[in-house]
Protein backbone atom coordinates (compact mmCIF):
# COMPACT_ATOMS: atom_id res chain seq x y z
CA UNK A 1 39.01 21.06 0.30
CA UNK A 2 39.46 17.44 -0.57
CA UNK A 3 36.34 14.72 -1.29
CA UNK A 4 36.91 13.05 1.82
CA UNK A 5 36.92 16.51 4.09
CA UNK A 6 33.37 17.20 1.92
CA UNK A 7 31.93 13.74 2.96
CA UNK A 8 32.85 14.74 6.73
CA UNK A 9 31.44 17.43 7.38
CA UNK A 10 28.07 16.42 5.42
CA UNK A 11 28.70 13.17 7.57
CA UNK A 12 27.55 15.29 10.74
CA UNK A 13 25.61 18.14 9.79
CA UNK A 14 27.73 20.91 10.29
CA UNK A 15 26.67 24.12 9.25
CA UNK A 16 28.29 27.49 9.12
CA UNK A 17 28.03 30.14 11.68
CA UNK A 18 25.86 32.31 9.64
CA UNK A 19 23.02 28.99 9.63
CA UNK A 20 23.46 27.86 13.24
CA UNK A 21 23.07 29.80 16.72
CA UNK A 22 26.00 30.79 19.00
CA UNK A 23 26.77 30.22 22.65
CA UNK A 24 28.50 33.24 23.40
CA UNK A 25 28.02 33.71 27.55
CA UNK A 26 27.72 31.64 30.48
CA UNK A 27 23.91 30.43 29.63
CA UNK A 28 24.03 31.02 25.80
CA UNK A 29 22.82 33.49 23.91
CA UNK A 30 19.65 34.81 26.42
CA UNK A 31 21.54 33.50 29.29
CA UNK A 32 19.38 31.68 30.35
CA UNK A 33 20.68 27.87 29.96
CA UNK A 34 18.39 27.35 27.24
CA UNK A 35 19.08 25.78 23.36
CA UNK A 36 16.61 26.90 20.88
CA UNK A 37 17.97 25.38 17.56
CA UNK A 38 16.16 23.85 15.24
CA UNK A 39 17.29 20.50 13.28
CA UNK A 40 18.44 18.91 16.69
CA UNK A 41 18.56 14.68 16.92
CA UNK A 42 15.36 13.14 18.90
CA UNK A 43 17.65 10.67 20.45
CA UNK A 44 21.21 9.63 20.35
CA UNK A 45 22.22 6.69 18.29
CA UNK A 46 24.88 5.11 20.05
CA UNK A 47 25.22 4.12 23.77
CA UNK A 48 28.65 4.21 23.66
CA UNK A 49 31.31 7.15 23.28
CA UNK A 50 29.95 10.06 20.28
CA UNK A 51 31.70 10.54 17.45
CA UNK A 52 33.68 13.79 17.64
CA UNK A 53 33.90 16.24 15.24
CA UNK A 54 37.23 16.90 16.60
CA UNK A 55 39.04 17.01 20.03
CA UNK A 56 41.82 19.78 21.01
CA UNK A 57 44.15 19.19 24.13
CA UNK A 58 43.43 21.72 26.68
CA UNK A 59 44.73 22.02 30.67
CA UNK A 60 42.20 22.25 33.55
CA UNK A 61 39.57 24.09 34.86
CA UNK A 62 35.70 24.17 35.40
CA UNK A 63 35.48 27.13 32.99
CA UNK A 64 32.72 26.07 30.22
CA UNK A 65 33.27 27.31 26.77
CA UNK A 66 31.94 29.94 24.76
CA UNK A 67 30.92 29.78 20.82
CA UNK A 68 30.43 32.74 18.87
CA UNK A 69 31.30 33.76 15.05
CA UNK A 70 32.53 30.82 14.56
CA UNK A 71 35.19 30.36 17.17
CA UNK A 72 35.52 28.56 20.59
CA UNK A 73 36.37 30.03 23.75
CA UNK A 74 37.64 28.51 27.14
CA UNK A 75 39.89 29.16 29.37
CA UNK A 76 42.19 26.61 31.75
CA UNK A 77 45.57 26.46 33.87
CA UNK A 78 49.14 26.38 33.07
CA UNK A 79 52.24 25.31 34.67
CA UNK A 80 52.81 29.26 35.09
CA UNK A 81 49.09 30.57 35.72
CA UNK A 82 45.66 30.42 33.35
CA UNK A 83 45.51 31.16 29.81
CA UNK A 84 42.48 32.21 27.79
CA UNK A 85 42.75 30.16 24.38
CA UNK A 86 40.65 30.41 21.17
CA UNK A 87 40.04 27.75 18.34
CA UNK A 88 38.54 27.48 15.34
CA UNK A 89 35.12 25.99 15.97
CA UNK A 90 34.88 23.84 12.61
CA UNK A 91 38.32 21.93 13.12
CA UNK A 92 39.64 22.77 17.05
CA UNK A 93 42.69 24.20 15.54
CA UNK A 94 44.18 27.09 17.82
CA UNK A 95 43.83 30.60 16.15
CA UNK A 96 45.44 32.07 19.73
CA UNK A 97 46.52 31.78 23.34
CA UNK A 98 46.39 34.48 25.93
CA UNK A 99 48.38 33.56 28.98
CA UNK A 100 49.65 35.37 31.97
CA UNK A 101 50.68 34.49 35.62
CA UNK A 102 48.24 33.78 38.45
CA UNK A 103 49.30 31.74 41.81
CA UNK A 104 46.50 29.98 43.36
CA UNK A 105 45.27 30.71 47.16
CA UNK A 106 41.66 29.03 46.89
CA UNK A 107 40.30 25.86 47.16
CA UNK A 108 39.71 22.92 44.35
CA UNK A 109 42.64 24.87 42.90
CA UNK A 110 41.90 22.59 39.35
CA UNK A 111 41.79 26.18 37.12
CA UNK A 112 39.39 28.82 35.98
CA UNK A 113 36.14 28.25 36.95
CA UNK A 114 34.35 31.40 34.32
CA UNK A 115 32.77 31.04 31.10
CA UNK A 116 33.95 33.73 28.43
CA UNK A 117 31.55 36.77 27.38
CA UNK A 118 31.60 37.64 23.90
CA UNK A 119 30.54 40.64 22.65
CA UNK A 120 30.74 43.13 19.64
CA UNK A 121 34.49 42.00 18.81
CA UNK A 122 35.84 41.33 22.41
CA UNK A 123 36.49 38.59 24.88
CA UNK A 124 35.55 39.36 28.99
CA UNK A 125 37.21 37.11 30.69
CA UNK A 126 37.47 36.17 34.82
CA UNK A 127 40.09 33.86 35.99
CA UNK A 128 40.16 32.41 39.57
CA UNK A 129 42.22 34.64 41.19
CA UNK A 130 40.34 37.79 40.10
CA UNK A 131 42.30 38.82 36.78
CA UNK A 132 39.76 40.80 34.68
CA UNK A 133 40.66 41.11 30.81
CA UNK A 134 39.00 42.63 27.87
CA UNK A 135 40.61 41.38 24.76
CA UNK A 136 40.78 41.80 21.19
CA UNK A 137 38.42 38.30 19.37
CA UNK A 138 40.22 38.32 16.59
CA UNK A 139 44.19 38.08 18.18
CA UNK A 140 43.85 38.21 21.54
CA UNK A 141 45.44 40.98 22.22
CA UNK A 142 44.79 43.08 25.81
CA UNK A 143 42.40 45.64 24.78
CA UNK A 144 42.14 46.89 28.71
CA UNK A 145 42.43 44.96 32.05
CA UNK A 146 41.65 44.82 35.57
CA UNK A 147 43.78 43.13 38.53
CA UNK A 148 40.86 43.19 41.18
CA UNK A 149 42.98 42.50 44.66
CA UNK A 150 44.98 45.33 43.55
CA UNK A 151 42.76 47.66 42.37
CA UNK A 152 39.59 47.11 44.91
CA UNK A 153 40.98 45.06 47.71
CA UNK A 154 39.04 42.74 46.85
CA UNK A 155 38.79 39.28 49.28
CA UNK A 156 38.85 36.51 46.85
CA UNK A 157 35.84 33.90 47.94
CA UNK A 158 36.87 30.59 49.09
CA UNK A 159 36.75 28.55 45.74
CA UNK A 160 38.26 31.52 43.74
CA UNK A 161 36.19 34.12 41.41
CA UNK A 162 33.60 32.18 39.47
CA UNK A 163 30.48 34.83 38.09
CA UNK A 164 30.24 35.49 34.46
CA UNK A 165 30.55 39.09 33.30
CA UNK A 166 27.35 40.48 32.28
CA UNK A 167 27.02 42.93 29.44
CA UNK A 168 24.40 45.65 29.31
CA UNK A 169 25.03 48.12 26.35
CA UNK A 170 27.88 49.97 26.74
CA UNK A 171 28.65 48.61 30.31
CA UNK A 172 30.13 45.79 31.50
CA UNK A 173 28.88 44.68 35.16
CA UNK A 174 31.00 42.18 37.18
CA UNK A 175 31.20 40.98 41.00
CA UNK A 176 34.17 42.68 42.50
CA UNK A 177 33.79 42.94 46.09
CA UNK A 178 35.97 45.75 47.11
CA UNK A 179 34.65 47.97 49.65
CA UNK A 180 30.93 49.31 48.39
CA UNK A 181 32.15 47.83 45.40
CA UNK A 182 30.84 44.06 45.32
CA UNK A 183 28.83 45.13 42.35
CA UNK A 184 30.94 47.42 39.61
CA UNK A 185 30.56 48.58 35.84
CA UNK A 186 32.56 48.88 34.02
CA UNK A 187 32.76 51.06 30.01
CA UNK A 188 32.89 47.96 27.86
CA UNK A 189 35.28 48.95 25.55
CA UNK A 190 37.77 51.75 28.27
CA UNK A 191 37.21 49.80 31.57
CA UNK A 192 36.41 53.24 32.65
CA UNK A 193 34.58 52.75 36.13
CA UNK A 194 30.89 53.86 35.30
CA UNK A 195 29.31 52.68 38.86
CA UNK A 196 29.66 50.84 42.19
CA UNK A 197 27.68 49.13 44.26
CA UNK A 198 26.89 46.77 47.42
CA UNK A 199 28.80 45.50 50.51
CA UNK A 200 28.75 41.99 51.58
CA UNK A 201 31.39 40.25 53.65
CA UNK A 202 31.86 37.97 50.84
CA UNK A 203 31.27 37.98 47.03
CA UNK A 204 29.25 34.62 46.53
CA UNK A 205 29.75 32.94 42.81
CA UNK A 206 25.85 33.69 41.37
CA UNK A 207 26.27 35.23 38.18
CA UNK A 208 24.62 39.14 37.98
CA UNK A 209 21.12 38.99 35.55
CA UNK A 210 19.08 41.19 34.51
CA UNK A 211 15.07 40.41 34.24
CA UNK A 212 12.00 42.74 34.13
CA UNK A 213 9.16 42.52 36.25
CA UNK A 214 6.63 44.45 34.57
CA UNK A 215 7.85 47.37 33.02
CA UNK A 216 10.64 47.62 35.19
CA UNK A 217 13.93 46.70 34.13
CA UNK A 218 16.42 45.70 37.22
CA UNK A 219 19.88 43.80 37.48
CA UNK A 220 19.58 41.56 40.17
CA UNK A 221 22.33 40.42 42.32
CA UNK A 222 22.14 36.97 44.63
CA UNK A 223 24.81 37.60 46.69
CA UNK A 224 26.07 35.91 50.86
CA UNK A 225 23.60 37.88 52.21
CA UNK A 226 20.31 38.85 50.23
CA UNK A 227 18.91 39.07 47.11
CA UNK A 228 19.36 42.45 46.03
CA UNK A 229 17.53 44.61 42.76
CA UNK A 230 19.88 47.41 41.57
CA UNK A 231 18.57 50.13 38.64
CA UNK A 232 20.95 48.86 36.21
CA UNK A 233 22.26 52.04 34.95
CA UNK A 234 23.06 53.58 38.02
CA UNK A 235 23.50 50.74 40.65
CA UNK A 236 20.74 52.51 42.57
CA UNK A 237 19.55 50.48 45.08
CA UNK A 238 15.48 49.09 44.62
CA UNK A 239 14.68 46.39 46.91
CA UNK A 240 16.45 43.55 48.86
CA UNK A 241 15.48 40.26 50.72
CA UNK A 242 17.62 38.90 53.49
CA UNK A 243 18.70 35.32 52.37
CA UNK A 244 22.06 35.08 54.60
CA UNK A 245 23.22 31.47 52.88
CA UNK A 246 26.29 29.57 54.65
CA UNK A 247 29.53 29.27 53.26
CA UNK A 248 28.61 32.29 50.67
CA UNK A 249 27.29 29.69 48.23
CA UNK A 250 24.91 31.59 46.18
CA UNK A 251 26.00 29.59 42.65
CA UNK A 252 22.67 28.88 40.43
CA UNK A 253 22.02 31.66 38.28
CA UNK A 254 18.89 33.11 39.34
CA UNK A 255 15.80 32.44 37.67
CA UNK A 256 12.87 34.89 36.50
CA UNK A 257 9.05 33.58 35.32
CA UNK A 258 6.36 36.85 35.75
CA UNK A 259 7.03 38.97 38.72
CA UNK A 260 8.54 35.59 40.32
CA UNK A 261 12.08 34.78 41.29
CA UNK A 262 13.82 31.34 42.24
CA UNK A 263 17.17 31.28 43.96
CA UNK A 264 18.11 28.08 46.27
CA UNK A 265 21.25 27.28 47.58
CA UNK A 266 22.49 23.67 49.32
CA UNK A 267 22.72 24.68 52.75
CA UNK A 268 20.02 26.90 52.93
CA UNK A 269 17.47 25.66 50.85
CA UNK A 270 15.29 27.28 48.31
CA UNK A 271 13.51 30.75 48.34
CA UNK A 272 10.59 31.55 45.78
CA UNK A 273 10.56 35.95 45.60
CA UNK A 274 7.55 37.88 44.33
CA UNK A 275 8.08 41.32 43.18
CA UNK A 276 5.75 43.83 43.65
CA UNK A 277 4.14 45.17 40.99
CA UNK A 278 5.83 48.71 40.53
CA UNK A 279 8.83 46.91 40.81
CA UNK A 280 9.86 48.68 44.19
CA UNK A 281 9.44 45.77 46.63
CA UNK A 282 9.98 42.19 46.94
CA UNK A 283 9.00 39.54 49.29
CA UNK A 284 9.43 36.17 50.24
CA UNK A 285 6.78 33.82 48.47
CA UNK A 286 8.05 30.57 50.26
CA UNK A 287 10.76 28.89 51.12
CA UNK A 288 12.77 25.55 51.58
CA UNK A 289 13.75 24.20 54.61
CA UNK A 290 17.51 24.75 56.26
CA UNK A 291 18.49 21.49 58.29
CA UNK A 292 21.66 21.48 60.52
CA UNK A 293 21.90 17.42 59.62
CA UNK A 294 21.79 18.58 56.04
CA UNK A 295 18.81 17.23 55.29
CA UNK A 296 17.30 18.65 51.74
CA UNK A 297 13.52 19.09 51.71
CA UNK A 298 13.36 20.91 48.01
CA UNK A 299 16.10 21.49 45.91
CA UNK A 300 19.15 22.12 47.48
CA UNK A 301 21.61 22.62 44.05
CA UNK A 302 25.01 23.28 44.89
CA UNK A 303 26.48 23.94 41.24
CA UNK A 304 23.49 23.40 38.82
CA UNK A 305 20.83 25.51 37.63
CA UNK A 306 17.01 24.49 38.46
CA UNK A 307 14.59 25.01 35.38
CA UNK A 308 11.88 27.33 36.53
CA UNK A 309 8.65 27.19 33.69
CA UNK A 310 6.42 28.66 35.91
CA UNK A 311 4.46 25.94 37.04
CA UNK A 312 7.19 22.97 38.00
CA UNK A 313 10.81 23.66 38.91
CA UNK A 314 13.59 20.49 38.14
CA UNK A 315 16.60 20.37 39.53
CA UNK A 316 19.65 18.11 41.19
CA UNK A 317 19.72 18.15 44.79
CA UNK A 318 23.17 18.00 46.25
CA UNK A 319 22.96 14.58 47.32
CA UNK A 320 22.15 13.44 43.80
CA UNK A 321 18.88 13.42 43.20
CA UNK A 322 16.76 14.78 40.10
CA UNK A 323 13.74 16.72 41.72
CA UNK A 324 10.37 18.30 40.36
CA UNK A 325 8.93 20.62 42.69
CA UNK A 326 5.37 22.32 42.65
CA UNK A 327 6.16 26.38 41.69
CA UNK A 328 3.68 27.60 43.95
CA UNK A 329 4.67 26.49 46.83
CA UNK A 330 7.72 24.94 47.29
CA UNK A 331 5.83 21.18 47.59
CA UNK A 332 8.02 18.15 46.21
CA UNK A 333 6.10 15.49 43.51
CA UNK A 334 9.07 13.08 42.48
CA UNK A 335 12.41 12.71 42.83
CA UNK A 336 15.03 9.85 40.95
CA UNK A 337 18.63 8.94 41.03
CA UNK A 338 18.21 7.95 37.60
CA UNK A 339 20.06 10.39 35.65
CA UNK A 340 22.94 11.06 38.44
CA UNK A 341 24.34 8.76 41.17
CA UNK A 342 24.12 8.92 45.11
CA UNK A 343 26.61 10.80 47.37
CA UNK A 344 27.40 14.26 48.19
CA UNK A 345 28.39 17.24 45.94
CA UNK A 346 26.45 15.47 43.06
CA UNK A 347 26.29 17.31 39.88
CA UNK A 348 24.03 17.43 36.42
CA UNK A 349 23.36 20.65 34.05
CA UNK A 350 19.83 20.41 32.71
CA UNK A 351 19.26 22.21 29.21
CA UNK A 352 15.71 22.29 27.92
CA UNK A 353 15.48 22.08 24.34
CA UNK A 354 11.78 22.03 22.67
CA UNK A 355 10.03 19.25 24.49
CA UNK A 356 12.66 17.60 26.18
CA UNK A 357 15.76 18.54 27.89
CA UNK A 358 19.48 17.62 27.83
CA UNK A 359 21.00 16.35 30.76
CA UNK A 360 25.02 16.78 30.86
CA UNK A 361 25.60 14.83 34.43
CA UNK A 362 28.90 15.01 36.07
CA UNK A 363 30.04 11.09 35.00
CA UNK A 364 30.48 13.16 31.20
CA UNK A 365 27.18 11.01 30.27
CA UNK A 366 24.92 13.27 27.54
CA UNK A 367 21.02 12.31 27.95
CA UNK A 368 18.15 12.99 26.29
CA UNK A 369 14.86 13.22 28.58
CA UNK A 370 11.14 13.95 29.21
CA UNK A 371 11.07 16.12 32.40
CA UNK A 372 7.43 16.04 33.41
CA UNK A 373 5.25 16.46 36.32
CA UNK A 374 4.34 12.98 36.15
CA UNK A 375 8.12 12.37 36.37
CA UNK A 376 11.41 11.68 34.38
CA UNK A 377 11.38 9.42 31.11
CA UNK A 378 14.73 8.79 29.68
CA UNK A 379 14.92 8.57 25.69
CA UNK A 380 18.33 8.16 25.36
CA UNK A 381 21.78 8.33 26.94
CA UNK A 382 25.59 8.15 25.52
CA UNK A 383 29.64 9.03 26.76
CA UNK A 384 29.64 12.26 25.81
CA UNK A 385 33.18 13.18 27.63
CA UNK A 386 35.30 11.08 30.62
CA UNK A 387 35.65 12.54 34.12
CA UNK A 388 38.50 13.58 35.06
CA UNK A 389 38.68 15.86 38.22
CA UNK A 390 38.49 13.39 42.14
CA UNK A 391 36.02 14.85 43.56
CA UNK A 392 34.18 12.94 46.51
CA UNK A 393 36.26 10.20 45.62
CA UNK A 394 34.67 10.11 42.54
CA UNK A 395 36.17 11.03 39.19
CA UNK A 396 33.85 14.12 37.86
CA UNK A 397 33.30 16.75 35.03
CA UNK A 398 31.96 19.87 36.26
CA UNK A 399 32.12 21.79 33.72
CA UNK A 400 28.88 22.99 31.73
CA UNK A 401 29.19 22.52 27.61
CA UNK A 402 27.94 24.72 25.35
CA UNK A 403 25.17 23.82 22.42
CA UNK A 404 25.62 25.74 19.49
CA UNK A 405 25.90 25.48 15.30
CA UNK A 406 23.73 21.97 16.11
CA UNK A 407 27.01 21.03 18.18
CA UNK A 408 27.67 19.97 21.88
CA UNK A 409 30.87 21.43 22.72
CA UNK A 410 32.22 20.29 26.24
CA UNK A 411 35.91 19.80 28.47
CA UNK A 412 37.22 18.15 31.08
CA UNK A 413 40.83 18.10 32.11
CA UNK A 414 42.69 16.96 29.27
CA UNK A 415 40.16 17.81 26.10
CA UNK A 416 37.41 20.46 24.23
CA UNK A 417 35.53 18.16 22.42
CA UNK A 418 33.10 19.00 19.68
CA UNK A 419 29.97 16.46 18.83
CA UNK A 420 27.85 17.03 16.45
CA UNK A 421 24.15 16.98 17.77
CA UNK A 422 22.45 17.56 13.72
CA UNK A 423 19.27 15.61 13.25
C-alpha cells in the first residue's frame, strides 16, 4: 500500500470491519432504522457535495444497500433483467455480479425496489418481479432459489415485490402471496418450505418483524387488510386487527415500544395497537383520520418510516411535511417543510443516531437534526447524492442508504457512493 493510499484512508476515518458496525438488512443490524456507532461527526463540514470515499457505477432501482463483513450489497436493473452485485466496501471495486432475466409488468418500473439480507455466509435477495435467491457471499453463486409466480401463483402487487426477507434462526420468512400462502418460511440454507400462512387479496410492501410484547415472542405481519400476529415458528395464527388500507399500501415497517404498535399508511391514516398482556389480543388504541379529499390529519407516510420513542412519533407526511405527533393519542404538536419540500409523494428517511437524527430527504440532501417535542432544529445539511428518478415532476432519490463502518453508503440511478461520516 503506497504513502498516499495510507494518508487516505487516515484522511476519513475508515476503519476495518472488525472496528465498525454493519448494515446487513433492510433497517440495519436490529432492523429497526437505527445507527448506534460511536465516533460519528456532530455536524457536517461542508454545505456543498461530501467527499466520497469512492463512487461505483451501478443501474437503477430503489433497492438500498446492504453492508456486512466488509462488503456492499445492492441490487439494480439491466438491459436484460436485475442483477444482484457485490463490492468491496473499502474501495467500491466489484468482487461479483449475479444477473438473470426478469421482464417488468408493474408500475415505476425503475428496478428492484429490496434491500439484501445477509446472514451466516449468504445473500436473500427479492427482485421486483418476485425472483427469490439464496446465494453464496463470497461468489455469488445460487445456493437455492425460488420463482414465486411459478411456484405459488403468486399476484405480483402493483409497484412490484418490495418486503425485505426476514431471518429467524434457521428460517427464512418472506411475503409470497400465493393462496394461504401470503406469509411463507422458508429452511434458510434448503429453501425447504417449513410453513404457510395468511390470505389477503393482495400482498402489501410492509416488511414482516418480529417484536415481543411481554414474554411473548410474535412475527407480525401489516398486510392490505389487517395487522396480523403469527407464532413465529409455526405461522399459527394469534390475533388480528382489521386495518383494510387503499391501494394495498402498507410500506413503513412497523414499529414496536412496550405492548404498543404504530403502523400508518397515506390513505388511511395512522393506527396506534395495544396488545394485550398475554399476548393473545390486540386492539385499536387510536387512530388517524381517512379523508376522501386526501386530507392528512397525523402522519400519513407513504414510503418512510415514522420514529416511534414511546412518547413522540416523527415522521414525513405524504405531502411533505416533517410531523411530531403526541404517542398517546394520535394529537399533532408541529409540523415543518423545512427538511423536505411541498407536493405530493414527498419523501425523507429519518435515522436517529444518539441525540440527534439523520435525515436522508429525497432531493439526495444528508442533514443532521434535533427532533424534539418543542420542534425541529437543523445543525447541519450537505449534497450527499443527486436525484435522479422524475417523480412528480420532480427529480428524486428514493432509495434509503445504509450507515455502517462510520460510513454513509447511498445510490441513485447512476452511482453507490460511499462517504465517510468519522468524527
Amino acid at each position: 500500500m503506497s504513502r498516499s493510499t495510507i494518508w487516505f484512508w487516515t484522511l476519513f476515518g475508515i476503519c476495518s470491519p472488525m472496528m465498525a458496525d454493519d448494515w446487513p438488512q433492510w433497517g440495519g443490524p436490529q432492523r429497526d432504522l437505527a445507527w448506534r456507532e460511536k465516533g460519528i461527526v456532530k455536524e457536517l463540514k461542508t454545505k456543498e457535495l461530501l467527499p466520497r470515499v469512492w463512487s461505483t457505477s451501478i443501474g437503477a432501482g430503489y433497492a438500498g444497500p446492504a453492508v456486512a463483513n466488509g462488503r456492499v450489497f445492492v441490487m439494480d436493473r439491466s438491459a436484460d433483467g436485475e442483477r444482484v452485485l457485490c463490492l468491496d466496501a473499502d474501495t467500491g471495486q466489484e468482487i461479483w455480479t449475479h444477473a438473470y432475466p426478469a421482464r417488468y409488468t408493474v408500475s415505476y418500473p425503475l428496478g428492484p425496489r429490496c434491500t439484501p439480507t445477509i446472514d451466516e455466509g449468504r445473500v436473500f435477495t427479492v427482485g421486483a418481479m418476485g425472483h427469490l435467491f439464496c446465494l453464496e457471499e463470497k461468489t455469488g453463486q445460487v445456493i437455492w432459489k425460488k420463482n414465486f409466480v411459478e411456484e405459488f401463483g403468486t399476484r405480483l402487487p402493483t409497484w412490484g415485490m418490495v418486503h425485505a426477507p426476514l431471518v429467524d434462526g434457521n428460517q427464512i420468512i418472506l411475503l409470497v402471496g400465493g393462496e394461504n400462502a401470503l406469509v411463507v418460511s422458508f429452511d434458510k440454507a434448503t429453501g425447504k418450505e417449513l410453513w404457510r400462512a395468511l390470505n389477503d387479496r393482495e400482498i402489501g410492501y410492509a416488511p414482516p418483524m418480529i417484536f415481543t410484547f411481554g414474554e411473548h415472542r410474535q412475527l407480525i405481519i401489516w398486510h392490505p387488510s389487517a395487522v396480523s400476529s403469527l407464532d413465529p415458528a409455526s405461522g399459527k395464527s394469534l390475533w388480528r386487527v382489521p386495518y383494510s388500507v387503499r391501494s394495498g399500501l402498507t410500506v413503513m415497517t412497523p414499529r414496536q415500544v412496550g405492548n404498543r404498535l404504530f403502523v400508518a399508511s397515506f390513505y388511511n391514516g395512522p393506527r396506534m395497537i395495544e396488545v394485550a398482556d398475554d399476548g393473545q389480543s390486540a386492539r385499536v388504541a387510536w387512530s388517524g383520520k381517512s379523508d376522501s379529499e386526501l386530507r392528512t390529519d397525523g402522519v400519513h407516510p407513504i414510503i418512510m418510516t415514522p420514529v416511534f420513542d414511546g412518547s413522540h412519533i416523527y415522521g414525513i407526511d405524504s405531502y411533505g411535511q416533517l410531523r411530531c405527533l403526541d404517542a398517546s393519542n394520535g394529537e399533532r404538536l408541529w409540523e415543518t417543510h423545512d427538511a423536505t419540500g411541498q407536493g405530493r409523494w414527498w419523501n425523507c428517511f429519518l435515522v436517529p443516531h444518539e441525540d440527534r437524527y439523520f435525515l436522508h430527504n429525497e432531493q439526495g440532501d444528508l442533514i443532521i437534526a434535533k427532533l424534539t417535542p418543542a420542534g425541529y432544529q437543523e445543525i447541519s445539511r450537505a449534497k450527499l447524492i443527486e436525484p435522479t428518478a422524475p417523480i412528480q415532476r420532480r427529480m428524486t432519490v428514493w432509495s434509503h442508504p445504509a450507515f455502517a463502518m462510520k460510513s454513509v453508503f447511498a445510490r441513485n440511478d447512476k452511482e453507490i457512493v460511499r462517504v465517510s461520516l468519522a468524527e
